[in-house]
C-alpha atoms as a PDB file:
ATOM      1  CA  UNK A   1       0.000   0.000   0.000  1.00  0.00           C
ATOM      2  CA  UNK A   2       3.202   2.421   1.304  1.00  0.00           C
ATOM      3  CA  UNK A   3       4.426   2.059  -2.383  1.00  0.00           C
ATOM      4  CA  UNK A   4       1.454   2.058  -4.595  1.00  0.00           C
ATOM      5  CA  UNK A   5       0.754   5.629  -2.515  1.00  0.00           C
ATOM      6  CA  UNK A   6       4.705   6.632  -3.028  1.00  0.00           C
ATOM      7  CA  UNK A   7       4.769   5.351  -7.143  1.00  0.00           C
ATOM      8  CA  UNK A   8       1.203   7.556  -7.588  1.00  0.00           C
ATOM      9  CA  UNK A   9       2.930  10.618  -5.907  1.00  0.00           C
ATOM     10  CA  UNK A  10       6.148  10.490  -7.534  1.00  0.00           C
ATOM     11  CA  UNK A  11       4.118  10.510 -10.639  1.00  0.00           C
ATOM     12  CA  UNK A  12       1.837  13.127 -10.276  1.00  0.00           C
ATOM     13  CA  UNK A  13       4.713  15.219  -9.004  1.00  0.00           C
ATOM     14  CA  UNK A  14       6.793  13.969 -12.780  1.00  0.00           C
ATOM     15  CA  UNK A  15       3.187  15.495 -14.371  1.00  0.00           C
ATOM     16  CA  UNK A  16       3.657  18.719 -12.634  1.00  0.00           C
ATOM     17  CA  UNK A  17       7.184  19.289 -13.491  1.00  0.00           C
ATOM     18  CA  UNK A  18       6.371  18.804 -17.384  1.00  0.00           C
ATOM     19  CA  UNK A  19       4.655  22.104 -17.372  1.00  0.00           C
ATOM     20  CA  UNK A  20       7.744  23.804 -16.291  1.00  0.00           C
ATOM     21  CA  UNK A  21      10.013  22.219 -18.915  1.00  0.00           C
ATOM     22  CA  UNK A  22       7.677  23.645 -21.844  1.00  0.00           C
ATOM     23  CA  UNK A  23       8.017  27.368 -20.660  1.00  0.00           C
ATOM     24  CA  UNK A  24      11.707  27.634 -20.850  1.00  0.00           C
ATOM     25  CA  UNK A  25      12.698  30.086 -23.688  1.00  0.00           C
ATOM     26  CA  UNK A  26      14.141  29.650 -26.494  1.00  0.00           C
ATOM     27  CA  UNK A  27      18.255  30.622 -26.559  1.00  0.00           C
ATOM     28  CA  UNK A  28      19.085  33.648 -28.423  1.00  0.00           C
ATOM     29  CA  UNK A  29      21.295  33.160 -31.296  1.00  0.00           C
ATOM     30  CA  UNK A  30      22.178  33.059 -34.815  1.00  0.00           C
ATOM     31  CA  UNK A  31      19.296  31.297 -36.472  1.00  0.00           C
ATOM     32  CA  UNK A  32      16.542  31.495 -34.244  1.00  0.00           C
ATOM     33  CA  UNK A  33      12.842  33.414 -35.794  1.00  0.00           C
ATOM     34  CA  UNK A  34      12.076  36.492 -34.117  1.00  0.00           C
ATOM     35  CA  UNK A  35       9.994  39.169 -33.862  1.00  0.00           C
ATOM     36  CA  UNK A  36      10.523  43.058 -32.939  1.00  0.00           C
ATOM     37  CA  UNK A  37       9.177  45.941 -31.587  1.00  0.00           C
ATOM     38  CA  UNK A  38      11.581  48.822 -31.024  1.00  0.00           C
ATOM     39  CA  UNK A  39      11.119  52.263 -29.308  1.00  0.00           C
ATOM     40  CA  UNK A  40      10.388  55.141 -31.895  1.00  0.00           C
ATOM     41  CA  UNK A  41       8.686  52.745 -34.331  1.00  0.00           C
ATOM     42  CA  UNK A  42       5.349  51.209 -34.550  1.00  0.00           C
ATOM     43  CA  UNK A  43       5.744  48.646 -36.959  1.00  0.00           C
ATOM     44  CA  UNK A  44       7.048  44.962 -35.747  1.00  0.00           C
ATOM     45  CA  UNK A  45      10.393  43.242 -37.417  1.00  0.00           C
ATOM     46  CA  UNK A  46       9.982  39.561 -38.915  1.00  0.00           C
ATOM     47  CA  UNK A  47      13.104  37.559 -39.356  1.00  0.00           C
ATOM     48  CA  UNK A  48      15.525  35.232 -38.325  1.00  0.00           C
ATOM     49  CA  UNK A  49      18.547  36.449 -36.161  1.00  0.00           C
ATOM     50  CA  UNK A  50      22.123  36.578 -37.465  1.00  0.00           C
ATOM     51  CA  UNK A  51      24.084  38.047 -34.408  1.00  0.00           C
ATOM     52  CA  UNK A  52      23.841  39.115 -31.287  1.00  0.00           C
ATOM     53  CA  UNK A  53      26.319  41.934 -29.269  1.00  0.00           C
ATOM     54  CA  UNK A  54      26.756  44.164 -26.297  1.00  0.00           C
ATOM     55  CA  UNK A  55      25.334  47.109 -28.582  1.00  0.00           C
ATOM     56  CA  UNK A  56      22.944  45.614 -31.371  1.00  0.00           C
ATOM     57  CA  UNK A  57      20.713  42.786 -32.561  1.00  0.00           C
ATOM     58  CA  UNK A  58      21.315  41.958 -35.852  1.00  0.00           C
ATOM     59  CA  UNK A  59      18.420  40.105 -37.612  1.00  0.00           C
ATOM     60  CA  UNK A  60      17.899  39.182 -41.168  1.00  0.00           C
ATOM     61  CA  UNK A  61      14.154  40.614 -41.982  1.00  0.00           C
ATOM     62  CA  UNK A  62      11.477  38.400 -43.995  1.00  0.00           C
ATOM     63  CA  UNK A  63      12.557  40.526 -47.003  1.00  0.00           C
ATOM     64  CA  UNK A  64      15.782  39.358 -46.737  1.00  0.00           C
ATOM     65  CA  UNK A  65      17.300  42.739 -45.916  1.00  0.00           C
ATOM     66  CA  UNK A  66      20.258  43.290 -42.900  1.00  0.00           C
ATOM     67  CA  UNK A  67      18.486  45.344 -40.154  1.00  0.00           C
ATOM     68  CA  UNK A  68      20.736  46.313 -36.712  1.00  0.00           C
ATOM     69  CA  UNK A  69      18.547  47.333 -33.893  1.00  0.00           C
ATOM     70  CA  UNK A  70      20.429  48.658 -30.976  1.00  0.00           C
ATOM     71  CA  UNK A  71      19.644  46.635 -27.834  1.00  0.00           C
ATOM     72  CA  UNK A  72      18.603  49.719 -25.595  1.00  0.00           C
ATOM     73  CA  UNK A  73      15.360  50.596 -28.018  1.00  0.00           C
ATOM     74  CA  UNK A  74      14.121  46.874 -28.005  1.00  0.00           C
ATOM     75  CA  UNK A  75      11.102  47.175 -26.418  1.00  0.00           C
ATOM     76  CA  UNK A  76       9.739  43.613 -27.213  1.00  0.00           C
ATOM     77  CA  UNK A  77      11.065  40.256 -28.263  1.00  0.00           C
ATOM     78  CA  UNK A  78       9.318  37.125 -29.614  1.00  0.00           C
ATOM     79  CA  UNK A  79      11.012  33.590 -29.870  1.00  0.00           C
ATOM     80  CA  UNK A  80       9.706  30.770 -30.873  1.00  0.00           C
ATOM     81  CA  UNK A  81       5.945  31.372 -32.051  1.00  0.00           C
ATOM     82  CA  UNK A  82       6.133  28.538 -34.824  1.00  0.00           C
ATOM     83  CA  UNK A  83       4.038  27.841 -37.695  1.00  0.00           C
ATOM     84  CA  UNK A  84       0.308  26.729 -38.453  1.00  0.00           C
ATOM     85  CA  UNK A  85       0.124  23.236 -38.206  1.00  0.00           C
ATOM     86  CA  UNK A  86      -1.705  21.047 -40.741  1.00  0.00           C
ATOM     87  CA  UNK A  87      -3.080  18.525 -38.180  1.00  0.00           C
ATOM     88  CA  UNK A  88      -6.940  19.008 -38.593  1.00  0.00           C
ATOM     89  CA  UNK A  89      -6.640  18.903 -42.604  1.00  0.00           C
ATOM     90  CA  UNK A  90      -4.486  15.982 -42.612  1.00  0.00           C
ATOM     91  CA  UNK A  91      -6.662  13.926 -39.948  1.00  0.00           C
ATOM     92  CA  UNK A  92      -9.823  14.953 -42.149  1.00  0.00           C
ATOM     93  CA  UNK A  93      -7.829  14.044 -45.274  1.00  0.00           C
ATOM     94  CA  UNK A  94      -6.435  10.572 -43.958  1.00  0.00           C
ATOM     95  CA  UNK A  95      -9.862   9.675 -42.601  1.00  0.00           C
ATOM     96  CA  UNK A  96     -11.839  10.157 -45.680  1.00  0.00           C
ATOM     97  CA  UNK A  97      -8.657   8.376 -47.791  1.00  0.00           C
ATOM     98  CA  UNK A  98      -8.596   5.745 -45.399  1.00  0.00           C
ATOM     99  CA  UNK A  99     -12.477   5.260 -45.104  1.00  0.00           C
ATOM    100  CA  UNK A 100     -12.900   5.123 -48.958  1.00  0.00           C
ATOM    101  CA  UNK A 101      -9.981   2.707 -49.364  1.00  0.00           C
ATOM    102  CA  UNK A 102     -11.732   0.507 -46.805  1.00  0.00           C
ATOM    103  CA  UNK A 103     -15.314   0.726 -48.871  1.00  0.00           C
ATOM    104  CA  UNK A 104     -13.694  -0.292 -52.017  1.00  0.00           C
ATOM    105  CA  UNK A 105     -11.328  -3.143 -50.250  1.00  0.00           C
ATOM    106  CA  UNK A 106     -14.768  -4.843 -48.979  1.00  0.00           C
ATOM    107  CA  UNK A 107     -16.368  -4.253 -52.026  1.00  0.00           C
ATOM    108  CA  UNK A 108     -13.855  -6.001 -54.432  1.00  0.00           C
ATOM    109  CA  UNK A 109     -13.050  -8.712 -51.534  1.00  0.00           C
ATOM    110  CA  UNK A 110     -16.817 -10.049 -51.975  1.00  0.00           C
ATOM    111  CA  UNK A 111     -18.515 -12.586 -54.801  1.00  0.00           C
ATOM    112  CA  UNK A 112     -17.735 -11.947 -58.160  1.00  0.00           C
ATOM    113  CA  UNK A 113     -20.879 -13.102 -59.052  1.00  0.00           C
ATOM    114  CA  UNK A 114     -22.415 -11.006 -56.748  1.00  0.00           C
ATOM    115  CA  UNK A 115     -23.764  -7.556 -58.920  1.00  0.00           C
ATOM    116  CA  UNK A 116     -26.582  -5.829 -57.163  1.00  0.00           C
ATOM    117  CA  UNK A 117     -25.666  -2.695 -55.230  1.00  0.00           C
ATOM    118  CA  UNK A 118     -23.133  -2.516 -52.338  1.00  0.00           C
ATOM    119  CA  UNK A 119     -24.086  -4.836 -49.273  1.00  0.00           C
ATOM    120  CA  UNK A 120     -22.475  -3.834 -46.169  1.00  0.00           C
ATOM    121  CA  UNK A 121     -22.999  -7.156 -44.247  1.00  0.00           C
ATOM    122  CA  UNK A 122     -20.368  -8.373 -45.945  1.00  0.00           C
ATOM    123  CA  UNK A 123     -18.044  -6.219 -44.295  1.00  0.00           C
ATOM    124  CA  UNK A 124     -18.196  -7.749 -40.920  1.00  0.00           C
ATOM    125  CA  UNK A 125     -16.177  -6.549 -38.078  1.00  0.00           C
ATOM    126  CA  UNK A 126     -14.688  -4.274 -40.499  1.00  0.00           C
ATOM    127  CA  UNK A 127     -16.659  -1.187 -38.825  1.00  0.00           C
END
């Protein structure tokens, strides 16, 4: 009883830490996306960062063009924010693929002398 009590609190105490883990940032360095804001300007920089110094943050923008931002007018900075994923479309995609290829699979896998319209019995256990 002692251990099943000690094995479900370790555990719930591994689940709490994994929140933690997630919210680390990401390091700043050559490579990494970012995005902008600087004092004076109200328009937001896009682009990926290609150095980093005492003075100035040096990122490549979307456009491809070298912008220097001196570190003491950054008045926000992004990391990290990703892209869209395609999850949704590709699970909607897959299912209907993979629902149609079943239909047709059951369909040819029945009697050849069999013509009339599609019988679904003969798809047992398949749904």
């Amino acid at each position: 009883m002692g251990r099943t009590i000690s094995a479900a609190a370790t555990g719930l105490a591994a689940l709490l830490c994994v929140p933690a883990f997630a919210q680390e940032g990401t390091a700043l360095g050559p490579g990494v996306r970012v995005r902008v804001s600087a004092a004076g300007t109200q328009d937001r920089l896009e682009g990926t960062v290609q150095s980093l110094d005492d003075s100035a943050l040096s990122v490549i923008s979307d456009d491809h063009q070298l912008v220097k931002i001196p570190r003491s007018t950054i008045t926000r900075l992004e990391t990290g924010w990703g892209r869209k994923g395609n999850a949704k479309k590709g699970f909607i995609i897959g299912g209907l693929v993979g629902v149609g290829g079943g239909l047709l699979v059951c369909a040819a896998s029945g009697d050849p002398d069999y013509h009339d319209d599609f019988d679904f019995d003969q798809c047992d256990g398949f749904a």
